[in-house]
C-alpha atoms as a PDB file:
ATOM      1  CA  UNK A   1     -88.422  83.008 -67.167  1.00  0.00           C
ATOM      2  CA  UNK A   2     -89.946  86.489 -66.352  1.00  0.00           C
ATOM      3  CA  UNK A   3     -87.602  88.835 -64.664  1.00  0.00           C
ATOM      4  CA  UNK A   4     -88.375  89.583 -60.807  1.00  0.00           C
ATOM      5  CA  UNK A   5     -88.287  92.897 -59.561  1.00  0.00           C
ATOM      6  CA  UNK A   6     -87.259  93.786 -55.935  1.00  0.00           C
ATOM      7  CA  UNK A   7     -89.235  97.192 -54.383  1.00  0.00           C
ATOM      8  CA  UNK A   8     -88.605  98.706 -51.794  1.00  0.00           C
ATOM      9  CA  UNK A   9     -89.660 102.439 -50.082  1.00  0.00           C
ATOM     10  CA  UNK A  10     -87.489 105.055 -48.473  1.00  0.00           C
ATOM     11  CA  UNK A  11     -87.935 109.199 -47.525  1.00  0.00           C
ATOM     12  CA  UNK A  12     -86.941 111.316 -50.127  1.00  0.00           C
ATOM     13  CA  UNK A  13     -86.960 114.881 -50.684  1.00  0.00           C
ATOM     14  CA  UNK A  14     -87.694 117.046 -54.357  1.00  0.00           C
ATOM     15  CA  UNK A  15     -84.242 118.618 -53.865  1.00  0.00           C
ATOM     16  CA  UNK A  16     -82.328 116.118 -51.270  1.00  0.00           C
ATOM     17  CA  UNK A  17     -80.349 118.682 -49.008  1.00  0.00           C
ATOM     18  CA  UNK A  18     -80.375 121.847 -50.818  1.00  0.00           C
ATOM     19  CA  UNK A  19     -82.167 124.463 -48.231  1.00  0.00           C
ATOM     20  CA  UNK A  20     -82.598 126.991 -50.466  1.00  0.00           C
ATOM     21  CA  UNK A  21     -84.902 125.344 -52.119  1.00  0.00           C
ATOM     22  CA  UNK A  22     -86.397 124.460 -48.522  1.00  0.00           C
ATOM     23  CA  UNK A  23     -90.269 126.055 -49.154  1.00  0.00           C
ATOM     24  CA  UNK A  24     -90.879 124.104 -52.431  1.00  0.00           C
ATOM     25  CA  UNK A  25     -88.578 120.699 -51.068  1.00  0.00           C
ATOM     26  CA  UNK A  26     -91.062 117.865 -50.883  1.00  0.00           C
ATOM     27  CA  UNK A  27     -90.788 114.725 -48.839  1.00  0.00           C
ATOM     28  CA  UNK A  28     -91.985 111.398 -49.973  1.00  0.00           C
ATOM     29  CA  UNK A  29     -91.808 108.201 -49.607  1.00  0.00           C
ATOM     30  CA  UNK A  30     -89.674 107.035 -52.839  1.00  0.00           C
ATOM     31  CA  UNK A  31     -90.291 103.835 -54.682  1.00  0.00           C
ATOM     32  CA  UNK A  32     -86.879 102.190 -54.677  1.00  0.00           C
ATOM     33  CA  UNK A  33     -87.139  99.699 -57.751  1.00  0.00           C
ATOM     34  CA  UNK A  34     -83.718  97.032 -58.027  1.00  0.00           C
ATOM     35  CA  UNK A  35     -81.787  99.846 -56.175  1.00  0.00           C
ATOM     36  CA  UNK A  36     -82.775 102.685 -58.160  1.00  0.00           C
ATOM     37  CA  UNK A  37     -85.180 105.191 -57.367  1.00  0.00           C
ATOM     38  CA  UNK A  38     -88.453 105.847 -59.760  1.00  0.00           C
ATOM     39  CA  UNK A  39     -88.313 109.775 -58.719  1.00  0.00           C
ATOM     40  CA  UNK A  40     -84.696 109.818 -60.253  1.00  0.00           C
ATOM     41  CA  UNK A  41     -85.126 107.939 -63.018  1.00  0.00           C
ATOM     42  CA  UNK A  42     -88.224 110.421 -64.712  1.00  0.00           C
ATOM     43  CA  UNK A  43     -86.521 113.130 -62.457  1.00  0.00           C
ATOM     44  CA  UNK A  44     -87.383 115.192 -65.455  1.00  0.00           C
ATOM     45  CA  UNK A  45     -90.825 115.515 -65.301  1.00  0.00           C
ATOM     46  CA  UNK A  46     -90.301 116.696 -61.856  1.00  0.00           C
ATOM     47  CA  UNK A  47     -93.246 114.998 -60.307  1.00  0.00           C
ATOM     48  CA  UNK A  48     -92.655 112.920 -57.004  1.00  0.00           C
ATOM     49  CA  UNK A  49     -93.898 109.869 -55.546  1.00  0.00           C
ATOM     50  CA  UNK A  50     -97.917 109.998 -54.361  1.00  0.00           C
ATOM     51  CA  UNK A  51     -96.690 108.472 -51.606  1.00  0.00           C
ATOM     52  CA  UNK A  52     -95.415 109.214 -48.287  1.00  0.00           C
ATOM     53  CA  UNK A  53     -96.992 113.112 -48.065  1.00  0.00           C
ATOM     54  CA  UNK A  54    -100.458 114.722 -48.030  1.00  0.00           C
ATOM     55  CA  UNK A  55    -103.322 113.719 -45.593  1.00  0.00           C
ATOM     56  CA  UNK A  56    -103.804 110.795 -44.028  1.00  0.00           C
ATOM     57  CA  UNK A  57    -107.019 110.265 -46.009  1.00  0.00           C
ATOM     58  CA  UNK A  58    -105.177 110.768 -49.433  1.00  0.00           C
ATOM     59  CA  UNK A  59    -102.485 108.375 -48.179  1.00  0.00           C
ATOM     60  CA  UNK A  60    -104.969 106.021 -47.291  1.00  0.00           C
ATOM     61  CA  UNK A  61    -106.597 106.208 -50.780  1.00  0.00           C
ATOM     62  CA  UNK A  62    -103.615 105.783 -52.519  1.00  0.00           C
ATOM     63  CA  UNK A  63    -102.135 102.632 -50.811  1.00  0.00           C
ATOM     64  CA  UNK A  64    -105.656 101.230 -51.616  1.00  0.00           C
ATOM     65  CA  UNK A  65    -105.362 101.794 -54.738  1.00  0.00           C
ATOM     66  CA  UNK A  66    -102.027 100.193 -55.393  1.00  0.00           C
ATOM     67  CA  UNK A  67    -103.218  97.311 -52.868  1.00  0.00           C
ATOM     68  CA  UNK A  68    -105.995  96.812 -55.359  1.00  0.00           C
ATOM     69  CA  UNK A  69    -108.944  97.729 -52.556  1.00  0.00           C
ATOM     70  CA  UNK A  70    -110.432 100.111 -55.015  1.00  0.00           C
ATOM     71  CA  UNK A  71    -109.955 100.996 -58.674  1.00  0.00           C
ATOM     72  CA  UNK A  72    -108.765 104.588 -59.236  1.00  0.00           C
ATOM     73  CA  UNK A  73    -111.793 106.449 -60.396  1.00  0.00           C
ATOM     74  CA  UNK A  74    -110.399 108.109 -63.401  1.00  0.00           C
ATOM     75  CA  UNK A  75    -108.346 105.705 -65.504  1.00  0.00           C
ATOM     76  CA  UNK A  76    -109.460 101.716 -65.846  1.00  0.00           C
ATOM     77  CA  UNK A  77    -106.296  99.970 -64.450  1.00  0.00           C
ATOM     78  CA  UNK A  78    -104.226 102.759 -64.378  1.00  0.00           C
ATOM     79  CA  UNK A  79    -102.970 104.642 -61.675  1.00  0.00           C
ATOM     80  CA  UNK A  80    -101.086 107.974 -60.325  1.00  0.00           C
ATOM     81  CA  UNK A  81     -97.711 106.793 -59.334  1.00  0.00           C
ATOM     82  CA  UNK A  82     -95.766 110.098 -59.538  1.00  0.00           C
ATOM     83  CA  UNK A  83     -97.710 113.710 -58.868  1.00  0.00           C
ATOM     84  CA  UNK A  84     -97.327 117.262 -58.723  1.00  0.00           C
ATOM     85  CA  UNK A  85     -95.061 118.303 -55.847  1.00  0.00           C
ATOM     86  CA  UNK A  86     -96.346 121.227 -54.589  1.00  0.00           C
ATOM     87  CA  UNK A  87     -99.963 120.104 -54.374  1.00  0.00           C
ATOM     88  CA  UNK A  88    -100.320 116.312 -55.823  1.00  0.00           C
ATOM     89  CA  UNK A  89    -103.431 117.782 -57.960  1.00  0.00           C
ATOM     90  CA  UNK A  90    -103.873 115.701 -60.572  1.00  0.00           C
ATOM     91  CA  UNK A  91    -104.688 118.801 -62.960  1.00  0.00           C
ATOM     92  CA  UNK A  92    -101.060 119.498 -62.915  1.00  0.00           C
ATOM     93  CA  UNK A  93    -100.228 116.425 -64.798  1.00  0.00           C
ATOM     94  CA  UNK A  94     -98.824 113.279 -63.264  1.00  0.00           C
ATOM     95  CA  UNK A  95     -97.326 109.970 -64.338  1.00  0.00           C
ATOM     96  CA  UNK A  96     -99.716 106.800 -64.614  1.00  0.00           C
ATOM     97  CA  UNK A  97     -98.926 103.016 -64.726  1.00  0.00           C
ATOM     98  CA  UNK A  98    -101.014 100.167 -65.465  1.00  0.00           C
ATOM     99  CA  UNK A  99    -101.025  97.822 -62.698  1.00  0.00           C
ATOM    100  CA  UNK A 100    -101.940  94.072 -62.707  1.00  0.00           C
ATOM    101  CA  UNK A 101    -101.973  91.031 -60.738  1.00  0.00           C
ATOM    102  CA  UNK A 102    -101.772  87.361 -61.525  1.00  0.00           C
ATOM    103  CA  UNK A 103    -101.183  85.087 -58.912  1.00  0.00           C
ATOM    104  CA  UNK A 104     -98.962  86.120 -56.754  1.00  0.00           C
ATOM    105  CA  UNK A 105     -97.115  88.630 -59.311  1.00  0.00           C
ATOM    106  CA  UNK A 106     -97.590  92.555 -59.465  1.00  0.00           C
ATOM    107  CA  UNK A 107     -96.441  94.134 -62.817  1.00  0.00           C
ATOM    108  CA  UNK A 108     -96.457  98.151 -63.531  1.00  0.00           C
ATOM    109  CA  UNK A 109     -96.203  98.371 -67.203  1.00  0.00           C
ATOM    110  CA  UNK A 110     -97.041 101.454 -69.867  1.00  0.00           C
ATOM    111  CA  UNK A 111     -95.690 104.175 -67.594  1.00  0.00           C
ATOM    112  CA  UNK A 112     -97.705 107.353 -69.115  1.00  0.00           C
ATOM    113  CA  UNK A 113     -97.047 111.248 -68.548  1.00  0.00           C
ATOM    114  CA  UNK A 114    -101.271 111.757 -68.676  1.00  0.00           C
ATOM    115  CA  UNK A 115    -100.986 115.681 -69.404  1.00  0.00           C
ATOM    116  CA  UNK A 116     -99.061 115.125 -72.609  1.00  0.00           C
ATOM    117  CA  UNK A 117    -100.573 112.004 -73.501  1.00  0.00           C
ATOM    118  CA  UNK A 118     -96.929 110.455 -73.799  1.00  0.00           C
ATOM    119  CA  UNK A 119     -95.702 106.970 -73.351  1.00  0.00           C
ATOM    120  CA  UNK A 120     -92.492 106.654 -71.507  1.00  0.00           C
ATOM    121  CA  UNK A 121     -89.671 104.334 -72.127  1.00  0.00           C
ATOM    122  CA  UNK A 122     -89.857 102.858 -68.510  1.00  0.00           C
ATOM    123  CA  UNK A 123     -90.550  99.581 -67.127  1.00  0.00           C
ATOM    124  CA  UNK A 124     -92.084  96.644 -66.592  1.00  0.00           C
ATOM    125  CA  UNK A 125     -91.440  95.491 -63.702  1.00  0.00           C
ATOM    126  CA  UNK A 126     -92.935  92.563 -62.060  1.00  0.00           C
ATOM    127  CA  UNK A 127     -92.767  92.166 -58.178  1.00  0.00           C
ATOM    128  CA  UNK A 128     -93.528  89.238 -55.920  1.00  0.00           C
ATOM    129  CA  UNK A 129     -97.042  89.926 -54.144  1.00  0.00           C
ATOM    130  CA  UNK A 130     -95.263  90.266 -50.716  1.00  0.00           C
ATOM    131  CA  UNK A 131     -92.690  91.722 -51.343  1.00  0.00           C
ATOM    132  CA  UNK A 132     -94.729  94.593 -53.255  1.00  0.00           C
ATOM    133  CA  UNK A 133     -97.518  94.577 -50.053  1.00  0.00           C
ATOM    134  CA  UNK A 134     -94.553  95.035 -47.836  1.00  0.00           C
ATOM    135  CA  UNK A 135     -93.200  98.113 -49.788  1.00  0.00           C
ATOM    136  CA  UNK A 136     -96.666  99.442 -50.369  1.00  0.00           C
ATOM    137  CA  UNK A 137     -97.706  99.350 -46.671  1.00  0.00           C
ATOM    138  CA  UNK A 138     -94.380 100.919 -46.025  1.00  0.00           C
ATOM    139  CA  UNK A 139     -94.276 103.811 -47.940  1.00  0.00           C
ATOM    140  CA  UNK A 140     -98.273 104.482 -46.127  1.00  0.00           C
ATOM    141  CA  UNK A 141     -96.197 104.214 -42.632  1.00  0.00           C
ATOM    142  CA  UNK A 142     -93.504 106.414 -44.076  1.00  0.00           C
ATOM    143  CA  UNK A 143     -96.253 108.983 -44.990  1.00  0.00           C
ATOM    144  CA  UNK A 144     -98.203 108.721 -41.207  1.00  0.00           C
ATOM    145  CA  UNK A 145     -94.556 109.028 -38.958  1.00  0.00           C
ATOM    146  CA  UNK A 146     -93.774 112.096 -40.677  1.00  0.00           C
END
């Protein structure tokens, strides 16, 4: 039996409450997955969600992307889940997933950090189709009420 995974969206910030960082403190929308928040677990890399900030356009875009509308133009399959947090150019580097759909089940697999060509030890996860439409169409509303 494959393992469901339960999403969910909810504001963020880069550095939660700390004001001094204020100028560089990003909000997003953050992709909660079984309780536990993607932008903490590869915290590291210190990209943040693509979701939630940004034009309306490139929020648009994005939940198209992950709603399967449109293929991201760069990568077959693959798509930019976190981004740079300053200006969410892809040129900074980002983090990828591959993201399928059979049925009524979503699965992000092969999580990738594109600008060092390196695998990470993350995932899959497989969500129920709407439950992961809910969460997607969330974090877009989270992004346009800000």
């Amino acid at each position: 039996m494959t393992n469901i995974n339960f999403l969910e969206t909810r504001l963020a910030s880069r550095y939660g409450d700390d004001v001094s960082k204020e100028k560089n403190n990003t909000v997003f929308a953050d992709l909660i997955i079984d309780s536990v928040s993607l932008f903490q677990r590869l915290k590291e890399y210190d990209f943040v969600s693509a979701f939630g900030w940004g034009n309306d356009e490139h929020q648009q875009l994005i939940t198209d992307y992950f709603l399967f509308k449109y293929p991201f133009e760069f990568k077959y399959h693959r798509y930019p889940i976190l981004i740079c947090p300053q200006c969410g150019d892809l040129e900074c580097g980002y983090i990828s997933v591959a993201i399928d759909k059979e049925s009524d089940i979503v699965e992000w697999s092969n999580f990738y950090l594109e600008h060092n060509n390196q695998p990470l030890n993350i995932g899959p996860f497989q969500f129920k189709w709407d439950n992961y439409k809910s969460a997607i169409e969330k974090a877009y509303e989270i992004g346009r009420l800000r």
